[in-house]
Protein backbone atom coordinates (compact mmCIF):
# COMPACT_ATOMS: atom_id res chain seq x y z
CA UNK A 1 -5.20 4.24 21.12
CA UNK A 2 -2.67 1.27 22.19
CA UNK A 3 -1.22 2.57 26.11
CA UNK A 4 2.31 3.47 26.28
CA UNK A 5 4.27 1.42 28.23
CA UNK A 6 6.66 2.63 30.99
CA UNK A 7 9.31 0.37 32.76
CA UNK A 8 11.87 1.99 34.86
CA UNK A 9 13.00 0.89 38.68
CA UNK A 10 12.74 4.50 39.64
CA UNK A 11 9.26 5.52 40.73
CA UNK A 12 9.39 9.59 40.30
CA UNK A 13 10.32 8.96 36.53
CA UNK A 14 7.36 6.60 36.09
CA UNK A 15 5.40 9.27 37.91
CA UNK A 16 6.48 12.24 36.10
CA UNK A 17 5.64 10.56 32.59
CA UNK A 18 2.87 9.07 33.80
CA UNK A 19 1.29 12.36 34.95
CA UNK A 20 2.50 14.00 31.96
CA UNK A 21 1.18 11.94 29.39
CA UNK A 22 -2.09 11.92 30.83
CA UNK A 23 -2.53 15.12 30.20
CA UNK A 24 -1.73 14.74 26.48
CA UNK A 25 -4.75 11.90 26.87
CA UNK A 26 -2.07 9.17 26.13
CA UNK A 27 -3.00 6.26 27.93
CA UNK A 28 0.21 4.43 30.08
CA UNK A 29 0.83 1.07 31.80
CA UNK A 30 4.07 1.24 34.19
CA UNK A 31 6.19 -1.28 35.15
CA UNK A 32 9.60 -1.70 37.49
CA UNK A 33 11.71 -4.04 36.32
CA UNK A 34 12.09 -5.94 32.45
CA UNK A 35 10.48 -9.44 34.15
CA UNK A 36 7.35 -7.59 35.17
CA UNK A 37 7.13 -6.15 31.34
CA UNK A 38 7.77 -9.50 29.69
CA UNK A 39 4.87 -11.42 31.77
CA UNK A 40 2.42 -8.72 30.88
CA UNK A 41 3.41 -9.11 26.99
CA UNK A 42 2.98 -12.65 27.14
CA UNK A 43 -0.72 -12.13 28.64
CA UNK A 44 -1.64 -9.34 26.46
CA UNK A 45 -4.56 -9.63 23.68
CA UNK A 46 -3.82 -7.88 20.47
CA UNK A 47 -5.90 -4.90 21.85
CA UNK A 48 -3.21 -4.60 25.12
CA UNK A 49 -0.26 -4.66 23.22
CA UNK A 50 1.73 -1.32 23.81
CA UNK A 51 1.63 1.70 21.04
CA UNK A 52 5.11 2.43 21.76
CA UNK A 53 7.80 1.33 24.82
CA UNK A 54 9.65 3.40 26.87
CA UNK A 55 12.78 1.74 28.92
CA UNK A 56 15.35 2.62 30.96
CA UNK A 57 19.17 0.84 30.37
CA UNK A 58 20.16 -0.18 33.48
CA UNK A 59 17.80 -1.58 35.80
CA UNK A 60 18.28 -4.32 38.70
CA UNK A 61 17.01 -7.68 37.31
CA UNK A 62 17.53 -7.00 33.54
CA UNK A 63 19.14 -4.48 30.77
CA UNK A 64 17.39 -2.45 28.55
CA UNK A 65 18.98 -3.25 25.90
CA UNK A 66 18.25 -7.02 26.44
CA UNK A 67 14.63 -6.21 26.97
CA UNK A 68 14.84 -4.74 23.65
CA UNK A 69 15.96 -7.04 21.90
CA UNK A 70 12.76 -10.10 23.37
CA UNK A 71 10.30 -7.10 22.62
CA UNK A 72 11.46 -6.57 18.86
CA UNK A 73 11.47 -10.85 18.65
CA UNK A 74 7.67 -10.25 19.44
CA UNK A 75 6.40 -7.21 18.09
CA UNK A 76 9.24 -5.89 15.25
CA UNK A 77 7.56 -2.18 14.49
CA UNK A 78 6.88 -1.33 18.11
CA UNK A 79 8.58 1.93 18.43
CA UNK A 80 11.27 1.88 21.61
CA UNK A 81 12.45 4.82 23.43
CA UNK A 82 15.81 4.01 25.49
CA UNK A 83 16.41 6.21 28.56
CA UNK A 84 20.02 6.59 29.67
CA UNK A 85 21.71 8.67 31.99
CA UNK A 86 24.79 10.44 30.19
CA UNK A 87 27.20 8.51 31.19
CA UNK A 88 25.23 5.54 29.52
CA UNK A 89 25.54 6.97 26.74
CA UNK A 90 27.81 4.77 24.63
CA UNK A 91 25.33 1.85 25.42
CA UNK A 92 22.00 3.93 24.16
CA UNK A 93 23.78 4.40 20.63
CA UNK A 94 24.57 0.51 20.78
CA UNK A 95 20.89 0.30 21.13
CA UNK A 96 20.35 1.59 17.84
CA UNK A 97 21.79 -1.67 16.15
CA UNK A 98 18.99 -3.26 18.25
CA UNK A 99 16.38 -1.34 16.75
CA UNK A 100 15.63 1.29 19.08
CA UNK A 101 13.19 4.25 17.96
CA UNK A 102 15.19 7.35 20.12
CA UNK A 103 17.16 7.50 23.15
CA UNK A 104 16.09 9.97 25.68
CA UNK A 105 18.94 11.27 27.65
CA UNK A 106 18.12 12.10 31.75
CA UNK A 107 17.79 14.28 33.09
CA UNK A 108 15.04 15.24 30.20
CA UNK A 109 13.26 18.20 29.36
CA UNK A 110 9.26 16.58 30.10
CA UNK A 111 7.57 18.90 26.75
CA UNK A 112 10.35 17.42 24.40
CA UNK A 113 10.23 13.66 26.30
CA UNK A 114 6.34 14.49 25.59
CA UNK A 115 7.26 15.26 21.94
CA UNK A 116 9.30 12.42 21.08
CA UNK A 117 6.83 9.96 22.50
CA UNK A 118 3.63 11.38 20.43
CA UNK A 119 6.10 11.28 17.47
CA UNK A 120 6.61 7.43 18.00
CA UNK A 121 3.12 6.87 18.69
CA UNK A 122 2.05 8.77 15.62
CA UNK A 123 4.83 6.88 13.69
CA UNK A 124 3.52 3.69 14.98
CA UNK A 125 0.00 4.14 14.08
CA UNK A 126 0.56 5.13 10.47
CA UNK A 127 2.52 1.92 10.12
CA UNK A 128 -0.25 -0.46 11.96
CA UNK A 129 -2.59 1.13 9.31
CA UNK A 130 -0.20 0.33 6.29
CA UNK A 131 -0.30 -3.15 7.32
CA UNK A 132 -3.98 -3.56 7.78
CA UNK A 133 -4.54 -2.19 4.34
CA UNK A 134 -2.36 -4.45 2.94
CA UNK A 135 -3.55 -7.66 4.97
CA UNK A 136 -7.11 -6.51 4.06
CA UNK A 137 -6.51 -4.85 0.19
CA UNK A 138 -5.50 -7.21 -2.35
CA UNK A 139 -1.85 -6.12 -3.48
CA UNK A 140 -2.94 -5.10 -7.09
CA UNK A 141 -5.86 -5.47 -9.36
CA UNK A 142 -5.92 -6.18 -13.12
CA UNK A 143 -6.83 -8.36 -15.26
CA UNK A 144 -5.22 -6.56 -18.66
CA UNK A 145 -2.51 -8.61 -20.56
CA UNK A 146 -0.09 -5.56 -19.47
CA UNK A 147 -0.81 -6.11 -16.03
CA UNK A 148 -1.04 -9.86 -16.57
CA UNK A 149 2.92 -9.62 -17.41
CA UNK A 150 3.70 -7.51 -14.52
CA UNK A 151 2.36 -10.10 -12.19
CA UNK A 152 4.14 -12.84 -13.60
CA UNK A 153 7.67 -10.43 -13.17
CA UNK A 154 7.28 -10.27 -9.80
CA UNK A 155 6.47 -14.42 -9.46
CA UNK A 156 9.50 -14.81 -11.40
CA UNK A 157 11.53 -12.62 -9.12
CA UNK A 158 9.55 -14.07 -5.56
CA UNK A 159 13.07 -15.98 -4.52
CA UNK A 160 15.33 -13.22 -5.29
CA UNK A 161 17.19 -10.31 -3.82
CA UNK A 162 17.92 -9.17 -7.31
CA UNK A 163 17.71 -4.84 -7.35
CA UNK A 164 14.95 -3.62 -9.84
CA UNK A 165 14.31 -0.59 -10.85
CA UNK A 166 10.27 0.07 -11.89
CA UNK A 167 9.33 2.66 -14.25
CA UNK A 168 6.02 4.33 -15.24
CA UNK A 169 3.99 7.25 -14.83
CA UNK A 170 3.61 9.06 -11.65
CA UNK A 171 0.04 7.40 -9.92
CA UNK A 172 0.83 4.27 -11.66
CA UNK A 173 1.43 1.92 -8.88
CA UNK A 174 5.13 1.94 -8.76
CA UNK A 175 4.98 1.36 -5.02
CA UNK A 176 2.55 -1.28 -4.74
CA UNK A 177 4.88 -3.36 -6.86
CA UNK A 178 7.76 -2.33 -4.89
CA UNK A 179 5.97 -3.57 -1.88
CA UNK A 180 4.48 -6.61 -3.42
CA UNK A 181 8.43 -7.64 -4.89
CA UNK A 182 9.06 -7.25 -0.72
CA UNK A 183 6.11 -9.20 0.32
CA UNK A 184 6.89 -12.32 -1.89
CA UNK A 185 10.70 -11.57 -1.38
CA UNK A 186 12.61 -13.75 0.99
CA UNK A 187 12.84 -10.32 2.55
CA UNK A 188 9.17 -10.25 3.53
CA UNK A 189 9.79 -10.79 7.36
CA UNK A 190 12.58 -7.83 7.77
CA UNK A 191 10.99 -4.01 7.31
CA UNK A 192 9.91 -2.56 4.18
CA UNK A 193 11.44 1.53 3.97
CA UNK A 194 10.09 3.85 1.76
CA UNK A 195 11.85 7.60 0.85
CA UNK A 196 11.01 9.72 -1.92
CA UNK A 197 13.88 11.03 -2.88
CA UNK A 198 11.85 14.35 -4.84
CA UNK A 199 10.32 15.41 -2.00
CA UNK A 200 13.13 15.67 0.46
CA UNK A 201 15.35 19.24 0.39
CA UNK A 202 19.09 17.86 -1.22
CA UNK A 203 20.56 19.31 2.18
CA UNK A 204 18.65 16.92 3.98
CA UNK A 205 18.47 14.24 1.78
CA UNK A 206 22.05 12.85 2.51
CA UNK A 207 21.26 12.44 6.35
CA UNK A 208 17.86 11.20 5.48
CA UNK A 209 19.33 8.19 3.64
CA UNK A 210 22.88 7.63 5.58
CA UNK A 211 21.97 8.84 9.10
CA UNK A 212 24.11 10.90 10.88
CA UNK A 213 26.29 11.11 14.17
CA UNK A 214 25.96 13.02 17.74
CA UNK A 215 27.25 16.59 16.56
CA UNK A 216 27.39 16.81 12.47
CA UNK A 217 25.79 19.37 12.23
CA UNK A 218 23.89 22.29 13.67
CA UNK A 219 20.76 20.79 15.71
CA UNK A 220 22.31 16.80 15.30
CA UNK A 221 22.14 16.71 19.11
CA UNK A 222 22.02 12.76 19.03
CA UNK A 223 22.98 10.32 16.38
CA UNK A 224 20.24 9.12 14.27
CA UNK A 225 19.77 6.46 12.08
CA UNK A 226 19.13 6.83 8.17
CA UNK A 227 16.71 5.03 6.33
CA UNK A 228 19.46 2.27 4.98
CA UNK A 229 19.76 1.16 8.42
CA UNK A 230 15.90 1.66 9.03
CA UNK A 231 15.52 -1.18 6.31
CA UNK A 232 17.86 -3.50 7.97
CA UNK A 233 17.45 -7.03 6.66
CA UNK A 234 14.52 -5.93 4.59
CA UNK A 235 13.52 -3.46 1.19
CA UNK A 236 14.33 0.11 0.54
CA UNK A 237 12.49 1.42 -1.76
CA UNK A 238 14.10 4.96 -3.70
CA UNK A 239 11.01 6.39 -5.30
CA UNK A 240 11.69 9.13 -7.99
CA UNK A 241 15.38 8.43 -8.14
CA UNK A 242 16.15 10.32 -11.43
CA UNK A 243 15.46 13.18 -9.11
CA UNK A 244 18.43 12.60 -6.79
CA UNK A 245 20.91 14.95 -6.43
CA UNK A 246 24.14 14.21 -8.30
CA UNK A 247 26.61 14.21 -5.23
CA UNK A 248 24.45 11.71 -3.58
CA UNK A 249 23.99 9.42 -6.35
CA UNK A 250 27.57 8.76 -6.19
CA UNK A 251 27.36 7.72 -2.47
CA UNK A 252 24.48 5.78 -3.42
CA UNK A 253 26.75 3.45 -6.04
CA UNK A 254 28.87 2.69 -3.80
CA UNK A 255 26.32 1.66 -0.85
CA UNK A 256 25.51 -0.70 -4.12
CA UNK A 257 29.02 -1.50 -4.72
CA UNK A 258 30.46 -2.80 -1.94
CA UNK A 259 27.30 -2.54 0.84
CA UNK A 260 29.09 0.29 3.17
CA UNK A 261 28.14 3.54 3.86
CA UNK A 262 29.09 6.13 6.42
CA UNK A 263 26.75 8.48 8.59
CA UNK A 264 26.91 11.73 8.40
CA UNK A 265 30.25 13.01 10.15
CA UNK A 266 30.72 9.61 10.86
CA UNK A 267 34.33 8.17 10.10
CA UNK A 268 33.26 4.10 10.86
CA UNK A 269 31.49 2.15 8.30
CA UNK A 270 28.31 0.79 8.40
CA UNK A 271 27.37 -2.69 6.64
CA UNK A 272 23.83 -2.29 4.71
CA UNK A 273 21.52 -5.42 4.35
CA UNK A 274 19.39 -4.17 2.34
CA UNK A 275 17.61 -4.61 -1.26
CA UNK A 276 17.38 -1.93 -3.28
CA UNK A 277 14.32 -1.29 -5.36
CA UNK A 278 14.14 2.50 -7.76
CA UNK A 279 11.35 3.81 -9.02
CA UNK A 280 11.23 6.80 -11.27
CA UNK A 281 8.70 7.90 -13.99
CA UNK A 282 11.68 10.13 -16.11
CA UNK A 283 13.85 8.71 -19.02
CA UNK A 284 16.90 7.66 -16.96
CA UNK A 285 18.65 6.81 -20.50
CA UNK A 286 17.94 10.35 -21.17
CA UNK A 287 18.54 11.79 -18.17
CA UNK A 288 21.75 10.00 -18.64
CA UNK A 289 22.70 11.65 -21.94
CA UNK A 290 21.67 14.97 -20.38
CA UNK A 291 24.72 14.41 -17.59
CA UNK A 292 22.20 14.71 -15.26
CA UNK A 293 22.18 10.43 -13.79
CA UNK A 294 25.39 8.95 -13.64
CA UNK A 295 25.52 6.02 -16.13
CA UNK A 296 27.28 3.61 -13.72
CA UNK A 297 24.72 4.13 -11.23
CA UNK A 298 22.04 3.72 -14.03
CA UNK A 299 23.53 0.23 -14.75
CA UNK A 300 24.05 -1.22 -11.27
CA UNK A 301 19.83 -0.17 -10.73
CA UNK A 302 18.99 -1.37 -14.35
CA UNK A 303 19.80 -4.96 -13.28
CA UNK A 304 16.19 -6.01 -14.00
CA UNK A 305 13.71 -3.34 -15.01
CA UNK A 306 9.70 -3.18 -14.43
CA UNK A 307 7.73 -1.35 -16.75
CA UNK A 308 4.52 -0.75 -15.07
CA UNK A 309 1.37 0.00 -17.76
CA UNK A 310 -0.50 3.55 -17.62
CA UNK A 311 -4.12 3.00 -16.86
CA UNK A 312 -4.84 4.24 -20.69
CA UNK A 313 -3.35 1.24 -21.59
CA UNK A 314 -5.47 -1.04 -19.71
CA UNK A 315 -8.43 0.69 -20.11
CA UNK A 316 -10.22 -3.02 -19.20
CA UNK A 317 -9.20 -2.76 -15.68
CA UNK A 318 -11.14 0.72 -14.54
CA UNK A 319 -14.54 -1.03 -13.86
CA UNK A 320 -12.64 -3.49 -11.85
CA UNK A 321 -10.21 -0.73 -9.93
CA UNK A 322 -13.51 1.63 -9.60
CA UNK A 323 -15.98 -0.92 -7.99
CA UNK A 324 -13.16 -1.42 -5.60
CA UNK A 325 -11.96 2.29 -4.88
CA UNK A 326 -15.40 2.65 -4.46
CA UNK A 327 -15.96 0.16 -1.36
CA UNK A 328 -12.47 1.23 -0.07
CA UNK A 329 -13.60 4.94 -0.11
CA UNK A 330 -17.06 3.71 1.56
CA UNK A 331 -15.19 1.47 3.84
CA UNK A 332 -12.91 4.68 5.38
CA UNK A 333 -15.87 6.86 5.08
CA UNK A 334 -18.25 4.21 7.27
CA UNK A 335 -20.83 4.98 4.37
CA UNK A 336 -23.13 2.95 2.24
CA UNK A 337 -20.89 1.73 -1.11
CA UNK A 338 -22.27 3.46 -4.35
CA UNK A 339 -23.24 1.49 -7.30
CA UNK A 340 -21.87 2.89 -10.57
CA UNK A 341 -24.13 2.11 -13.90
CA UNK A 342 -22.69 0.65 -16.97
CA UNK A 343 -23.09 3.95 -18.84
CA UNK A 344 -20.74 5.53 -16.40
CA UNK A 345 -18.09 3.39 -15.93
CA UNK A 346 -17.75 3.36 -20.06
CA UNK A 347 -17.63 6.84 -19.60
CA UNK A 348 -14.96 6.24 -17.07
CA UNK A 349 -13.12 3.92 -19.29
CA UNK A 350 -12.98 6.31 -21.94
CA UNK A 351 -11.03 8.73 -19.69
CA UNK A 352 -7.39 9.05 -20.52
CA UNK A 353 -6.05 9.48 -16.61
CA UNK A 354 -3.07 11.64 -16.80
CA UNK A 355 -2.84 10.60 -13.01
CA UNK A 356 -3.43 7.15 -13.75
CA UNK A 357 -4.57 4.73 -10.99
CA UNK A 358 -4.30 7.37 -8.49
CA UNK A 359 -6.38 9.85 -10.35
CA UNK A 360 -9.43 7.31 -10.69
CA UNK A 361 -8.78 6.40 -6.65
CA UNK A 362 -9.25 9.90 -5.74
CA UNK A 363 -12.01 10.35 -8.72
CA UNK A 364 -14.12 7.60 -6.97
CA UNK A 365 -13.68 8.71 -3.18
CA UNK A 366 -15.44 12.38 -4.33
CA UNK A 367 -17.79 10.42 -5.75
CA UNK A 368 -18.53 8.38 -2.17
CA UNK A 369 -18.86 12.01 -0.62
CA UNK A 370 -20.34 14.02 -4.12
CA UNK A 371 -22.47 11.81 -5.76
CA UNK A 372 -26.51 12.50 -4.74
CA UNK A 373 -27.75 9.29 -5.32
CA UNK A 374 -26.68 5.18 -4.51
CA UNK A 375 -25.92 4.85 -8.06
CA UNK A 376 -23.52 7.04 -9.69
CA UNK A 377 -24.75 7.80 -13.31
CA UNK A 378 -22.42 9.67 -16.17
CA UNK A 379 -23.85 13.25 -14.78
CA UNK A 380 -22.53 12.35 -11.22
CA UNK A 381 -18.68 12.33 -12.95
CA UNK A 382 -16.66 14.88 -12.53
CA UNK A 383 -16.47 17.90 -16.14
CA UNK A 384 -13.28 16.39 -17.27
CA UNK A 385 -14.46 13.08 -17.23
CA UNK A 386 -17.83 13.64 -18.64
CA UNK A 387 -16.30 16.37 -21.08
CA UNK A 388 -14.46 12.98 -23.06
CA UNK A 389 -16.41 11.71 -25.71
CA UNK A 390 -17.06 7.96 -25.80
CA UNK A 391 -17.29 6.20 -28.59
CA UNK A 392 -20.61 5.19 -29.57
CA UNK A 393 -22.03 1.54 -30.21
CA UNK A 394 -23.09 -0.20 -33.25
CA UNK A 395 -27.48 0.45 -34.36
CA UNK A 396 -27.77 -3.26 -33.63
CA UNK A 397 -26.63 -3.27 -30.15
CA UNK A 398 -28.26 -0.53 -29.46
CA UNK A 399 -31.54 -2.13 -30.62
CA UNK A 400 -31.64 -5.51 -28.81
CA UNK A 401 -29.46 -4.25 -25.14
CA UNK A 402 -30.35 -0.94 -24.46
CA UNK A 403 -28.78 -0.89 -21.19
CA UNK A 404 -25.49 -2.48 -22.58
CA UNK A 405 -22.93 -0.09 -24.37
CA UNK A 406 -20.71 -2.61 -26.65
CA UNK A 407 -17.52 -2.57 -25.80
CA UNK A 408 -14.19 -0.59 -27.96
CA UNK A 409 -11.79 -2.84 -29.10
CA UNK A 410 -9.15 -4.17 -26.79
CA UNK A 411 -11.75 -3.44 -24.00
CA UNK A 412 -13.59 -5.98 -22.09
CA UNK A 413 -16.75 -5.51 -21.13
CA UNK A 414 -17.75 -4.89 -17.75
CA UNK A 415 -19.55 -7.36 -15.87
CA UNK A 416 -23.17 -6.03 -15.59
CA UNK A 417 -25.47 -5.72 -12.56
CA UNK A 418 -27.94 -8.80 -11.47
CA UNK A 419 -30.90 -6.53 -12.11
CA UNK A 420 -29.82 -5.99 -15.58
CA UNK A 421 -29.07 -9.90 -16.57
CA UNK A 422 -31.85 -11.58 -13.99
CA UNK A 423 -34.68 -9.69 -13.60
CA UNK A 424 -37.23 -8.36 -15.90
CA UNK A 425 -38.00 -4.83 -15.94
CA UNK A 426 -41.15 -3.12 -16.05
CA UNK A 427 -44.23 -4.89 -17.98
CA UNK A 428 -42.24 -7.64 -18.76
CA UNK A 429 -42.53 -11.14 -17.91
CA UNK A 430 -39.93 -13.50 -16.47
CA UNK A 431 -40.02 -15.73 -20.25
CA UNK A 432 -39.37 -12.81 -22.34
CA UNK A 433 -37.13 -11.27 -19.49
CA UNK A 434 -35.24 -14.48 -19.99
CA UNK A 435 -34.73 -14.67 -23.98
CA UNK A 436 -33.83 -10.92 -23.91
CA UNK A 437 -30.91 -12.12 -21.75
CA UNK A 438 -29.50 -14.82 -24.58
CA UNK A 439 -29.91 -13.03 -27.45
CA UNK A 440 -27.99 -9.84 -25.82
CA UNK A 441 -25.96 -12.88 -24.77
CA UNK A 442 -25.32 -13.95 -28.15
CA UNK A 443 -25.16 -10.02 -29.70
CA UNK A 444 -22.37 -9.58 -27.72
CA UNK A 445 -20.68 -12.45 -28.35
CA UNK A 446 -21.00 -11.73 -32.27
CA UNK A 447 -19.73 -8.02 -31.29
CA UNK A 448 -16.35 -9.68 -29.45
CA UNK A 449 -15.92 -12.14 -32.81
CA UNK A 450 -16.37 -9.21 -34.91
CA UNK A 451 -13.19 -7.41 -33.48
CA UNK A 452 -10.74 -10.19 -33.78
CA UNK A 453 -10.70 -11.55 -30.19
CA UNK A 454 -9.37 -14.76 -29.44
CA UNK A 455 -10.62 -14.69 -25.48
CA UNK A 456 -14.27 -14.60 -25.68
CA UNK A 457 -14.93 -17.66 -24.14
CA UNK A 458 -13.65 -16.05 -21.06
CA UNK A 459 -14.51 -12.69 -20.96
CA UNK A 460 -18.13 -13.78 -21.69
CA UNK A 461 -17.79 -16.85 -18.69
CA UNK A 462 -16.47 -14.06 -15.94
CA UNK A 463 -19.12 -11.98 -16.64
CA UNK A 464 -21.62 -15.21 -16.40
CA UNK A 465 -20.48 -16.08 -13.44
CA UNK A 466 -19.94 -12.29 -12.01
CA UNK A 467 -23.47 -11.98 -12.64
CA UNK A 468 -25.00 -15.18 -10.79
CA UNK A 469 -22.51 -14.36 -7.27
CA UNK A 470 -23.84 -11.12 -7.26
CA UNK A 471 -27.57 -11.94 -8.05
CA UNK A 472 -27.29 -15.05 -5.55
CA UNK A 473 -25.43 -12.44 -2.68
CA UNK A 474 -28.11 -10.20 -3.22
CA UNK A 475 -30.78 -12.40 -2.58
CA UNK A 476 -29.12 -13.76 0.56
CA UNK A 477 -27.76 -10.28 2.15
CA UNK A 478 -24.11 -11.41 1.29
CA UNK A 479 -24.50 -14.74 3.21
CA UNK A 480 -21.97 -16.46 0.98
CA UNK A 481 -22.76 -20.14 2.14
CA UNK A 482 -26.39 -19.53 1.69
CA UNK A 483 -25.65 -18.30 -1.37
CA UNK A 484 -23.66 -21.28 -2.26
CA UNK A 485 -26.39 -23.31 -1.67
CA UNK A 486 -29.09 -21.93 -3.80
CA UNK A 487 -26.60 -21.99 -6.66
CA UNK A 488 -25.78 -25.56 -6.44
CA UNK A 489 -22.43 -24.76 -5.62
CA UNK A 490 -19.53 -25.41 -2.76
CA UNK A 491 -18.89 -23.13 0.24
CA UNK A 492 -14.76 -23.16 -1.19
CA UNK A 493 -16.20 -22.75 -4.41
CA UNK A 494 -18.06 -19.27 -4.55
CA UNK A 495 -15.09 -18.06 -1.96
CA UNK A 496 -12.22 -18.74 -4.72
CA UNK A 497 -14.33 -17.63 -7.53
CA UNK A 498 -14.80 -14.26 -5.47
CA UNK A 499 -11.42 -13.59 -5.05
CA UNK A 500 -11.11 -14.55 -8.75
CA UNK A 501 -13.18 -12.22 -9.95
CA UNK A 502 -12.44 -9.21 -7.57
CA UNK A 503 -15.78 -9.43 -5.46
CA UNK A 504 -14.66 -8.96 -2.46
């Protein structure tokens, strides 16, 4: 863990946390005055850089709350505790607009100072884990026509500030568009807020969203900020919304309206900068008829509406969403990735997903820690995946590709392993090996005809050239420039066609 840093002229606070913290095993760095601070973030590597700040307001040779506002230029999610003396205490709520995480009022109870500092550390953590996945995950995978159309939406909408309001089945992906619309948004610098609006209690909902003032209510013993103001500049995403209370949803229109809102016991309004994105997997039109959504509200969300695809209805995309739930889940684990055979992922395709993306995500991380072997074969899968039938392939397929199942209509085949497509198997030579592979080649091509489908050409090319990265990887322990060179290809050239074709 990232130290805490301290700065505050006054040498028994530093002490006190200092001491105090150790004990909790939180690593600190101390410092007396803003300049000191600022020299040492200048100097630090990425590995220095504080977990979370703690400053007091008023301190000879700089303010807090100027401090502040350099650190957030320089590192925007680092959380920042402001410590003010009471009297100071009109200047640590100004702090908020600045960004601040907390103010800690002295003279402070140490266990609850202790508290509020392993909250922001724990706060900042999660967050510097969000945005390694997402630097290191691509956004979203598919390749299905459905999916195809729901990356060109959010091209389309890259420039604009436009609300949307995404729909779909809960474990669709609803989020992950939200936060790719944000990422490609002009938006993309400020912070991206996420609240689901099902899982928060309706009495605390209103505060959760709106913030509240010093003194609203029993236990608001400092003024806190909602998540509107949380998302500053940036996205908020409302997940669930057709399960917000109805009171609320009519503060919510007019935060749409006219961008103000009011905290909590709080008689001054507040201007919101923020885009709105909804997500909800009910019939709001329904919902609407029911008297249970208020129609205005429905209208000012339905600006432009998302429909995102169940996985049943790209069925195409779960050996490309497996393969890579299956390194992620490897990745976390610090295992070995599993191989999954052709016979299982059809299996796996055949599965309906009531959870949808999320089901198959958690499906293939039991697998990582469940399955008894490196290569996960249709027993490995768990009874209600296995219990499915699939549907069976044509005599003649089965006669000239064993190992390949043909694929259903509307369903393109996977791409198959090296040792299937290169190698020979047992008692075989590498001629026969070789003319085994084109006429399978050529089988399955009359298989694709034979269903109507007008994108053969590629379906047949990505899984020719899926084939010859992985073969040539294999054979040069992932060394992708050596592998470039044995297959006559350019270094940029096997990198793009990798990130083409999900192989990363």
């Amino acid at each position: 863990m990232r130290p805490i840093w301290i700065v505050d002229d006054d040498q028994s606070i530093r002490f006190v946390l200092e001491k105090a913290l150790a004990r909790e095993n939180l690593p600190t760095r101390s410092f007396t005055n803003p300049r000191e601070l600022l020299a040492a973030l200048a100097d630090a590597s990425e590995a220095d850089l504080p977990q979370v700040m703690i400053s007091d307001i008023r301190m000879p040779g700089g303010s807090g709350l100027d401090l502040l506002e350099k650190v957030r230029q320089r590192l925007p999610g680092l959380p920042v505790i402001i410590m003010t003396a009471f009297s100071d205490l009109d200047s640590a709520v100004s702090a908020f607009q600045g960004g601040a995480f907390e103010y800690l009022p002295k003279p402070f109870d140490l266990p609850k100072a202790v508290e509020l500092i392993r909250r922001a550390a724990d706060e900042s953590e999660r967050e510097q884990v969000a945005e390694e996945g997402m630097i290191a995950a691509p956004e979203m995978l598919g390749q299905a026509p459905a999916m195809q159309d729901v990356f060109r939406a959010i091209g389309r909408l890259s420039q604009s500030n436009v609300t949307v309001l995404v729909t779909g089945e809960s474990g669709s992906g609803k989020e992950l568009v939200a936060r790719a619309l944000h990422k490609h948004s002009p938006r993309a610098r400020g912070p991206f807020v996420a609240i689901n609006t099902a899982a928060i209690p309706k009495d605390l909902l209103e505060s959760e969203l709106f913030g509240h003032e010093r003194g609203a209510f029993t236990g608001a013993q400092a003024m806190r900020r909602g998540r509107f103001e949380q998302a500053e500049g940036g996205t908020l995403f409302l997940d669930e919304i057709g399960d917000m209370p109805f009171d609320l949803q009519t503060r919510l229109l007019r935060v749409l309206s006219d961008g103000n809102f009011y905290r909590v016991g709080g008689h001054s309004a507040v201007k919101a900068n923020v885009r709105v994105i909804a997500a909800t997997h009910q019939n709001l039109e329904q919902r609407v008829r029911e008297g249970a959504f208020r129609e205005d509200l429905f209208h000012r969300l339905n600006v432009i509406r998302l429909r995102l695809p169940a996985l049943r209805e790209r069925r195409e995309d779960v050996p490309l969403l497996a393969r890579f739930f299956l390194q992620q889940s490897a990745r976390q684990l610090g295992v070995e990735p599993k191989r999954i055979s052709e016979a299982a992922l059809q299996q796996l395709a055949a599965f309906d997903f009531p959870g949808n993306v999320r089901q198959l995500e958690n499906i293939c991380h039991w697998l990582t820690v469940m399955a008894p072997a490196q290569v996960i074969e249709v027993k490995d899968l768990p009874p209600e995946v296995v219990a499915q039938p699939v549907e069976a392939a044509p005599a003649a397929a089965v006669e000239t590709v064993p190992e390949a199942p043909v694929p259903k209509a509307g369903v393109e085949p996977a791409a198959r392993t090296p040792v299937d497509l290169a190698w020979p198997r047992p008692g075989q030579d590498l001629q026969v090996a070789a003319s085994d592979w084109e006429k399978g080649l050529q089988d399955e091509a009359l298989a694709l005809l034979a269903q109507g489908r007008t994108d053969v050409w590629d379906v047949l090319t990505r899984r020719f050239e899926t084939s010859l990265i992985q073969t040539a990887l294999a054979a040069t322990r992932g060394r992708r420039i050596e592998a470039a060179q044995k297959l006559g290809i350019g270094r940029n050239t096997i990198t793009r066609k990798i990130q083409e074709l999900g192989l990363e």
